[in-house]
Protein backbone atom coordinates (compact mmCIF):
# COMPACT_ATOMS: atom_id res chain seq x y z
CA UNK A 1 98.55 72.25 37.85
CA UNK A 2 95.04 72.23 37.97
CA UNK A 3 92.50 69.62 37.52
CA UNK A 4 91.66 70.05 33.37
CA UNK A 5 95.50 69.25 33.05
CA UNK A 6 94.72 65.72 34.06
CA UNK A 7 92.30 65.57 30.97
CA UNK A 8 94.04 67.59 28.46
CA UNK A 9 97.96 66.99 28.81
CA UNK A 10 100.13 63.88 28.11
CA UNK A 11 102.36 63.60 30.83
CA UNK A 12 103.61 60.30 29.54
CA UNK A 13 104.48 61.93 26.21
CA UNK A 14 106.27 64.78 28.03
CA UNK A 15 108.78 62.24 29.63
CA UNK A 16 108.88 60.05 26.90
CA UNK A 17 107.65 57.06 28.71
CA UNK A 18 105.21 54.07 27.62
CA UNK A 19 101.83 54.11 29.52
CA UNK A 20 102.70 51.10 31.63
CA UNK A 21 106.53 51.95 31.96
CA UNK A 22 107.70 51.02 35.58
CA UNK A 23 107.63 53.38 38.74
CA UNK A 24 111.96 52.85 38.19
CA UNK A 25 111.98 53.68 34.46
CA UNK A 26 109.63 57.00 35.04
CA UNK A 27 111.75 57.94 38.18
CA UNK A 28 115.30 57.02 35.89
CA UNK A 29 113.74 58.86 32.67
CA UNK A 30 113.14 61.70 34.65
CA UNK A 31 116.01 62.22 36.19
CA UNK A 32 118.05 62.21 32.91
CA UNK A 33 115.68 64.69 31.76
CA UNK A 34 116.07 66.65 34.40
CA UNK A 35 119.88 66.79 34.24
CA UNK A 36 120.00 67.68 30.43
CA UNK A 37 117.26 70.25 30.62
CA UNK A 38 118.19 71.83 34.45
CA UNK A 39 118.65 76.04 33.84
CA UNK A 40 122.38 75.72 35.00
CA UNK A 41 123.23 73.74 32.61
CA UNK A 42 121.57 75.51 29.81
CA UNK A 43 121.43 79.46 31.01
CA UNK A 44 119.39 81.73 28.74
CA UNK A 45 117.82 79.03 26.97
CA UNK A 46 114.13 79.68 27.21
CA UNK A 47 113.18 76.02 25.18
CA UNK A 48 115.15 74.19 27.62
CA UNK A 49 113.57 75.87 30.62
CA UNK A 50 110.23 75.54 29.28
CA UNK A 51 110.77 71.75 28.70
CA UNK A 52 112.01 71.70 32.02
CA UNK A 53 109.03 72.92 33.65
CA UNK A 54 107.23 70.07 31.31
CA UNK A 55 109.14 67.37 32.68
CA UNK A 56 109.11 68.38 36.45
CA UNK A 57 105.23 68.84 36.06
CA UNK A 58 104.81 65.39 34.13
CA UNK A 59 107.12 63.70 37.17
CA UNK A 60 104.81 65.61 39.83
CA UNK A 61 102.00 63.22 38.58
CA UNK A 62 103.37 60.03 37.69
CA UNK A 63 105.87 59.61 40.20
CA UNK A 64 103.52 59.29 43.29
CA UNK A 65 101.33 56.28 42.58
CA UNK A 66 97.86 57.88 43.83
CA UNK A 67 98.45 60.67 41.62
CA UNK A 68 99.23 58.81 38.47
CA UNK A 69 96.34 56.83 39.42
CA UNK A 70 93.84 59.35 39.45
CA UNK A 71 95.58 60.71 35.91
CA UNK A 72 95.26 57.38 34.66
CA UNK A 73 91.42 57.24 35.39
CA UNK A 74 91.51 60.54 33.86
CA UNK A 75 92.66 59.64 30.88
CA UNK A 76 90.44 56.55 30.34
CA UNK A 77 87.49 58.84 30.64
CA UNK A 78 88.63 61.38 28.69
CA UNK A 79 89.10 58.49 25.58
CA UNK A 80 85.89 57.85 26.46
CA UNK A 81 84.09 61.61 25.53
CA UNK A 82 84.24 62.95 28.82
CA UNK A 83 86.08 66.54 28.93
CA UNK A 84 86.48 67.62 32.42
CA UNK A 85 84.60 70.87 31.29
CA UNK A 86 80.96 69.87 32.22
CA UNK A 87 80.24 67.02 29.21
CA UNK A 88 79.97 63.57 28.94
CA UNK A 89 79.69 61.77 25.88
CA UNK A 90 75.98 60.88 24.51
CA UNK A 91 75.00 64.81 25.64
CA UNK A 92 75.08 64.37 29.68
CA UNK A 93 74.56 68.21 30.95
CA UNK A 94 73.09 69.58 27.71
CA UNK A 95 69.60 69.19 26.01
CA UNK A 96 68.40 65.89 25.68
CA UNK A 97 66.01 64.38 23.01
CA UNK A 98 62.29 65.49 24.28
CA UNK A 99 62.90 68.95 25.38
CA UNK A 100 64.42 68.15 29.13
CA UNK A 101 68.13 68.58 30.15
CA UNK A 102 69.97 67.06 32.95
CA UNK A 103 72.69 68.05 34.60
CA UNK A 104 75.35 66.12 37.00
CA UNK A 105 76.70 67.46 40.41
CA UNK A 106 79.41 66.48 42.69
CA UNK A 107 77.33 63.79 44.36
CA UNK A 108 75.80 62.45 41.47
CA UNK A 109 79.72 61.59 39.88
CA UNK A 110 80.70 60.95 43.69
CA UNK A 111 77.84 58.12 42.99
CA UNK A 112 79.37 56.99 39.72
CA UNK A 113 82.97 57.53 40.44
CA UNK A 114 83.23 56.93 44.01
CA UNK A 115 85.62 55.11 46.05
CA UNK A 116 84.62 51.59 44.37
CA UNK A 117 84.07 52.58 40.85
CA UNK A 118 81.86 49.93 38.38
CA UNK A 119 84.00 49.11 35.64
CA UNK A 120 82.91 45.88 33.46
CA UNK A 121 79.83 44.48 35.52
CA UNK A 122 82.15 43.90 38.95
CA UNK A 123 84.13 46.45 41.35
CA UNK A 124 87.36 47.63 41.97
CA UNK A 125 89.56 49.38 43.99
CA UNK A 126 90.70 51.98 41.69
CA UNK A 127 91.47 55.00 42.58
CA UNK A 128 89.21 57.62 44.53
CA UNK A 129 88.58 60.82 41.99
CA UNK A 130 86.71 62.82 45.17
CA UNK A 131 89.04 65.16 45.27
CA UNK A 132 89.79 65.12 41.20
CA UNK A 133 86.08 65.75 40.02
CA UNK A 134 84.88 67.73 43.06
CA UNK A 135 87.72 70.57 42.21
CA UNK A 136 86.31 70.35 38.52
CA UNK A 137 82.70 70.85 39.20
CA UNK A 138 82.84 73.08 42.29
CA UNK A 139 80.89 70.32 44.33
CA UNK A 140 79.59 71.13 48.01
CA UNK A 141 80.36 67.82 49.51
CA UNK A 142 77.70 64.67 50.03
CA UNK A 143 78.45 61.11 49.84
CA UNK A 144 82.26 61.30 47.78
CA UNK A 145 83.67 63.66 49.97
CA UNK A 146 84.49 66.41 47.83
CA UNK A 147 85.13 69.29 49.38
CA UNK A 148 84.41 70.79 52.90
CA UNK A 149 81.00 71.50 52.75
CA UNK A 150 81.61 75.19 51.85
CA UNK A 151 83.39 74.40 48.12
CA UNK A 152 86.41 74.36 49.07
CA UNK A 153 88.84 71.33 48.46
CA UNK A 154 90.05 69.18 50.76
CA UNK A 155 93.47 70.32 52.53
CA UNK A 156 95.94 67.38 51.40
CA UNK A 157 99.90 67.73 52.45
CA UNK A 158 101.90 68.78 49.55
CA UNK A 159 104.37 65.89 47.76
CA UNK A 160 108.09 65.03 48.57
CA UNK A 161 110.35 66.56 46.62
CA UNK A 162 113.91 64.85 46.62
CA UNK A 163 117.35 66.43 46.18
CA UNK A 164 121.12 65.26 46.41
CA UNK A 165 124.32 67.79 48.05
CA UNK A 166 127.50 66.87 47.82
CA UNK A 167 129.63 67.10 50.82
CA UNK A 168 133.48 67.02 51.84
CA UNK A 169 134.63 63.82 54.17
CA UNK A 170 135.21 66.78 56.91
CA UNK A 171 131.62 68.10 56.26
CA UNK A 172 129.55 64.33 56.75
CA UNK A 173 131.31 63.58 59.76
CA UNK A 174 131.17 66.49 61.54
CA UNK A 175 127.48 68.17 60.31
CA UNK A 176 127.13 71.16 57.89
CA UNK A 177 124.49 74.19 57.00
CA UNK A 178 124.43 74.52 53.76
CA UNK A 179 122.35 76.24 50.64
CA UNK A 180 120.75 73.83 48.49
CA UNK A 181 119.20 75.62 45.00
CA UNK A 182 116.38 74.03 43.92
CA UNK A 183 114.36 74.54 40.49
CA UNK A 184 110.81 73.43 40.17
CA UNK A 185 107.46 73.80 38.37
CA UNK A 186 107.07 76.87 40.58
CA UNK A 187 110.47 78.22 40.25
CA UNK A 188 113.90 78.48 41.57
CA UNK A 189 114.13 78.31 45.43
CA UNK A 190 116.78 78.28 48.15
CA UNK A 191 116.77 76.08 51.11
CA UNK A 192 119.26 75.60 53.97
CA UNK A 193 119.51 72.48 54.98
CA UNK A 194 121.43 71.24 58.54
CA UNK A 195 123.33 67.92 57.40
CA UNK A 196 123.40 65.86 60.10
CA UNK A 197 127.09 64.86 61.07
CA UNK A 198 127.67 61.47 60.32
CA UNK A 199 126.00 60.70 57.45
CA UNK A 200 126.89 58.27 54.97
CA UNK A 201 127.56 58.33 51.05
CA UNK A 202 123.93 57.49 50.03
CA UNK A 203 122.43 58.06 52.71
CA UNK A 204 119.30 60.11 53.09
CA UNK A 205 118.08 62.67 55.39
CA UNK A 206 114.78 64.43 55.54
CA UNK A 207 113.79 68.28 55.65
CA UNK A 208 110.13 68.57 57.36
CA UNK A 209 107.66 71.16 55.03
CA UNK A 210 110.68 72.21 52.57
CA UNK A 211 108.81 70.06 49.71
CA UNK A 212 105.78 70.71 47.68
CA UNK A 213 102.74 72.98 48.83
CA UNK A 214 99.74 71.78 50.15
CA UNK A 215 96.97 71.87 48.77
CA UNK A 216 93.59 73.51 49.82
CA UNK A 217 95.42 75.07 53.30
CA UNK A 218 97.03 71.59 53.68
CA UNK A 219 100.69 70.96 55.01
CA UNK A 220 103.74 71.25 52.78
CA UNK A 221 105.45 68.09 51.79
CA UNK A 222 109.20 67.10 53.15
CA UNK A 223 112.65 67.73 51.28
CA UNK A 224 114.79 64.00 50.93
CA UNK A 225 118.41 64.76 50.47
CA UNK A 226 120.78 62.14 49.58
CA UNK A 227 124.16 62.94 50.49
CA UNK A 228 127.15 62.18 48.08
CA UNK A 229 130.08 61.84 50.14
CA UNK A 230 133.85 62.32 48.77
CA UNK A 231 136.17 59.62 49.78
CA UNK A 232 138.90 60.28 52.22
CA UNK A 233 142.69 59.06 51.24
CA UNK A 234 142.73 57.08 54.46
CA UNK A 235 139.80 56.20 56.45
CA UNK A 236 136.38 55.27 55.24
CA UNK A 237 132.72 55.12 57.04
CA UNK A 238 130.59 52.46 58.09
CA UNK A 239 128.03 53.87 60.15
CA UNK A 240 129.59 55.80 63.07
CA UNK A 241 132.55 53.94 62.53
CA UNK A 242 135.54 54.98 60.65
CA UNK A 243 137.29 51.97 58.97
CA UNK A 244 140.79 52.14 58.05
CA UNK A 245 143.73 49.63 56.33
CA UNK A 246 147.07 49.43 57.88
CA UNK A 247 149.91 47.25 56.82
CA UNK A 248 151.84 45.31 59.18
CA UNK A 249 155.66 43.18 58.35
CA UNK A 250 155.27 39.60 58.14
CA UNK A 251 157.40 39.89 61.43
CA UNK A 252 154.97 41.91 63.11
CA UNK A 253 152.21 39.53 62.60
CA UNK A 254 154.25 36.65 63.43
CA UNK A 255 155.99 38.10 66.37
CA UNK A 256 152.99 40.62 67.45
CA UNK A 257 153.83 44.47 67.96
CA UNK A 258 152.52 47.37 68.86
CA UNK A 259 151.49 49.92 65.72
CA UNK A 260 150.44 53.65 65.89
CA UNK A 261 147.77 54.35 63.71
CA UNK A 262 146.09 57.69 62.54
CA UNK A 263 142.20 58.52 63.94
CA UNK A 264 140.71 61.99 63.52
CA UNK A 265 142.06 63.67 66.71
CA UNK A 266 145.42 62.03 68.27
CA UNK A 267 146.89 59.25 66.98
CA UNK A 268 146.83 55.80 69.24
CA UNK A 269 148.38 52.78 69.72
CA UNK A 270 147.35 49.13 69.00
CA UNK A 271 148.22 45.84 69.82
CA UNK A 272 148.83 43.69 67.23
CA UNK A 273 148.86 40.11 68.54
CA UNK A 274 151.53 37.50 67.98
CA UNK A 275 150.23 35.12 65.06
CA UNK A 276 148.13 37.49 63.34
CA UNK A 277 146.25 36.40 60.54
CA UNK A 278 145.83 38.83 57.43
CA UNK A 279 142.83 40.47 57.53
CA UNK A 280 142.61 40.54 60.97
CA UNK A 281 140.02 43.42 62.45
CA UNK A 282 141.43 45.64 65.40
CA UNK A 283 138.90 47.71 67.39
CA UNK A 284 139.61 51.77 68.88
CA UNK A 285 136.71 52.16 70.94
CA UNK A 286 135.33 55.81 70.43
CA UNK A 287 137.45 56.84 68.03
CA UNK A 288 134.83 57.06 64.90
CA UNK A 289 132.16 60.05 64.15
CA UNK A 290 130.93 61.82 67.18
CA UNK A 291 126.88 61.83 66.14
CA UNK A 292 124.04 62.81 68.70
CA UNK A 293 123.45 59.02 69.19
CA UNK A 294 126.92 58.19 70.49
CA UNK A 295 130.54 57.88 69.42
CA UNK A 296 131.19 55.30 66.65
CA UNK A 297 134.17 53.33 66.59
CA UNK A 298 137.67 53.13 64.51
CA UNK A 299 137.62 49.63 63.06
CA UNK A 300 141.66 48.72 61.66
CA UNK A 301 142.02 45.99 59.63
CA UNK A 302 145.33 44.53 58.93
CA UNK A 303 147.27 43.89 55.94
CA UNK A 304 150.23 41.49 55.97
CA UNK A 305 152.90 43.09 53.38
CA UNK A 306 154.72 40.24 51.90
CA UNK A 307 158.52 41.62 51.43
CA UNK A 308 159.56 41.75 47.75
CA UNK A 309 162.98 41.84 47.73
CA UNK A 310 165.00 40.04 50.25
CA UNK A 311 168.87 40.69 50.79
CA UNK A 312 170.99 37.57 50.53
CA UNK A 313 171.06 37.59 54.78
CA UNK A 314 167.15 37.79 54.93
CA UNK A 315 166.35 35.10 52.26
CA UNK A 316 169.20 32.73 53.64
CA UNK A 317 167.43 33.61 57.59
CA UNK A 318 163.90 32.44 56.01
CA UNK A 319 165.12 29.59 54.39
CA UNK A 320 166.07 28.70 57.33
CA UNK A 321 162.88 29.29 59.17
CA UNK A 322 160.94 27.42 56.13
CA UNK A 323 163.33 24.39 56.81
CA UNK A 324 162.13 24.23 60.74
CA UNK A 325 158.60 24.79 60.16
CA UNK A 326 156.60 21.33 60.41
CA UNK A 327 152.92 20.86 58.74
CA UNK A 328 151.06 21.38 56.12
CA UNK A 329 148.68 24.39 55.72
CA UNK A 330 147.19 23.02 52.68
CA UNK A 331 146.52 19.41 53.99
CA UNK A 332 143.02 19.86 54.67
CA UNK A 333 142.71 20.19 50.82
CA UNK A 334 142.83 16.34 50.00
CA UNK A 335 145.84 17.15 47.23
């Protein structure tokens, strides 16, 4: 995009967005957008690509906060008569009453617009259009900061682009290469990306120079991937650590005994100690992801299965027990 789009296009129209909507609501509206209107969902349909493009572009701007700043700033002086395009309102840069002209250079609106800008009789901090009215007018530098010195812009790094993959259990413990598509204002691009092994549903990861270009010879931005993860019928993750439920008799917990439980490799054997509590946490040390910053754990927690049908022998055997039991669990609840 170049710097007249700041002027002429409504990127809060294009996303359907009120002028002071939220950073949340643009990034939420956008996203919707972008999922209704993505090529793969709508293949051959030039409107919805086009629209698309709008939407990304529109996003580009107001979802980084300096940019949408500087757009903002933009607009107000654009209400105001300015065009971007050399005039100001009242005939700034074209003949003046009296036969003498004046014209306005990067320094002078460096000057006007700088850092610090006058608004209202007292100073802000609002945003710093250097780089915005510099590009426009082809300045050579001075006081704002323009350009180089030689008309050229400024390099700046390009901006973050974000993404999502979704990944197998097997493939975010253990790492994966993968090809991520990814459709832009400038196009449909591959990018392999190495997910780290280990990595959590939600979690992000980050791709150095696979975002937006620079600008002016600047740096590329970075890729953020957020990993969706699928769930695994037995274990889950919590970190490095694999968590898992395993059920243990009533007898078991009472008694203690020893259980063999499932892990990724071999299965091992814990000890469940006598009085067990439900709920209980037992500990595999090592047994959880294998990431570059160590070996996570397998964390078991135990579930007391309460029998539900007793033969005549067994229910006769617990009345029994019941009968020879003496306190009261619940006396510490006044009732």
């Amino acid at each position: 995009m170049s710097q007249k789009d700041y002027f002429e296009k409504d990127y809060y129209g294009a996303l359907g967005v009120a002028k002071d909507a939220s950073a949340a609501e643009i990034k939420k509206t956008y996203r919707r957008l972008a999922s209704e209107l993505h090529p793969d969902k709508n293949p051959g349909d030039a409107a919805a690509e086009k629209r698309f493009k709008e939407v990304s572009e529109a996003y580009g701007v107001l979802g980084d906060a300096t940019k949408r700043a500087e757009y903002d700033e933009a607009q107000r002086l654009a209400a105001s008569g300015f065009s971007g395009a050399g005039g100001f309102p009242g005939g700034f840069g074209g003949g003046h009453p009296g036969g003498y002209s004046q014209t306005f250079n990067a320094e002078d609106l460096s000057d006007l617009f700088g850092r610090a800008g006058a608004r209202r009789g007292g100073y802000d901090s609002g945003p710093d259009l250097s780089d915005l009215l510099g590009g426009m007018f082809g300045g050579a530098g001075g006081r704002g900061g323009f350009s180089d010195g030689y008309g050229q812009p400024r390099p700046q790094k390009g901006a973050d682009t974000e993404a999502s993959v979704d990944l197998s259990f097997d493939d975010a413990i253990n790492g994966v290469s993968l090809p991520l598509r990814m459709t832009g204002p400038s196009g449909t691009r591959t990018v392999t990306v190495n997910v780290p092994a280990g990595i959590n549903d939600g979690q992000k990861f980050r791709v150095k120079g696979k975002g937006q270009p620079g600008v002016g010879g600047g740096p590329p931005g970075d890729l953020l991937v957020k990993a969706r993860v699928a769930k695994h019928p037995l274990f889950g993750l919590a970190g490095r650590d694999l968590t898992l439920t395993v059920p243990i008799t009533y007898a078991e917990a009472v008694l203690g005994a020893k259980v063999k439980v499932p892990t990724l490799g071999a299965p091992v054997t814990l000890r469940v100690p006598a009085g067990t509590q439900n709920g209980a946490k037992l500990r595999a040390k090592g047994r959880g992801i294998q990431t570059k910053k160590g070996a996570g754990d397998l964390i078991v927690t135990l579930e007391v299965v309460v029998p539900q049908n007793l033969s005549a022998e067994a229910e006769e055997a617990l009345e029994k027990y019941a009968a020879l039991q003496s306190g009261d669990p619940r006396a510490h609840l006044g009732v």
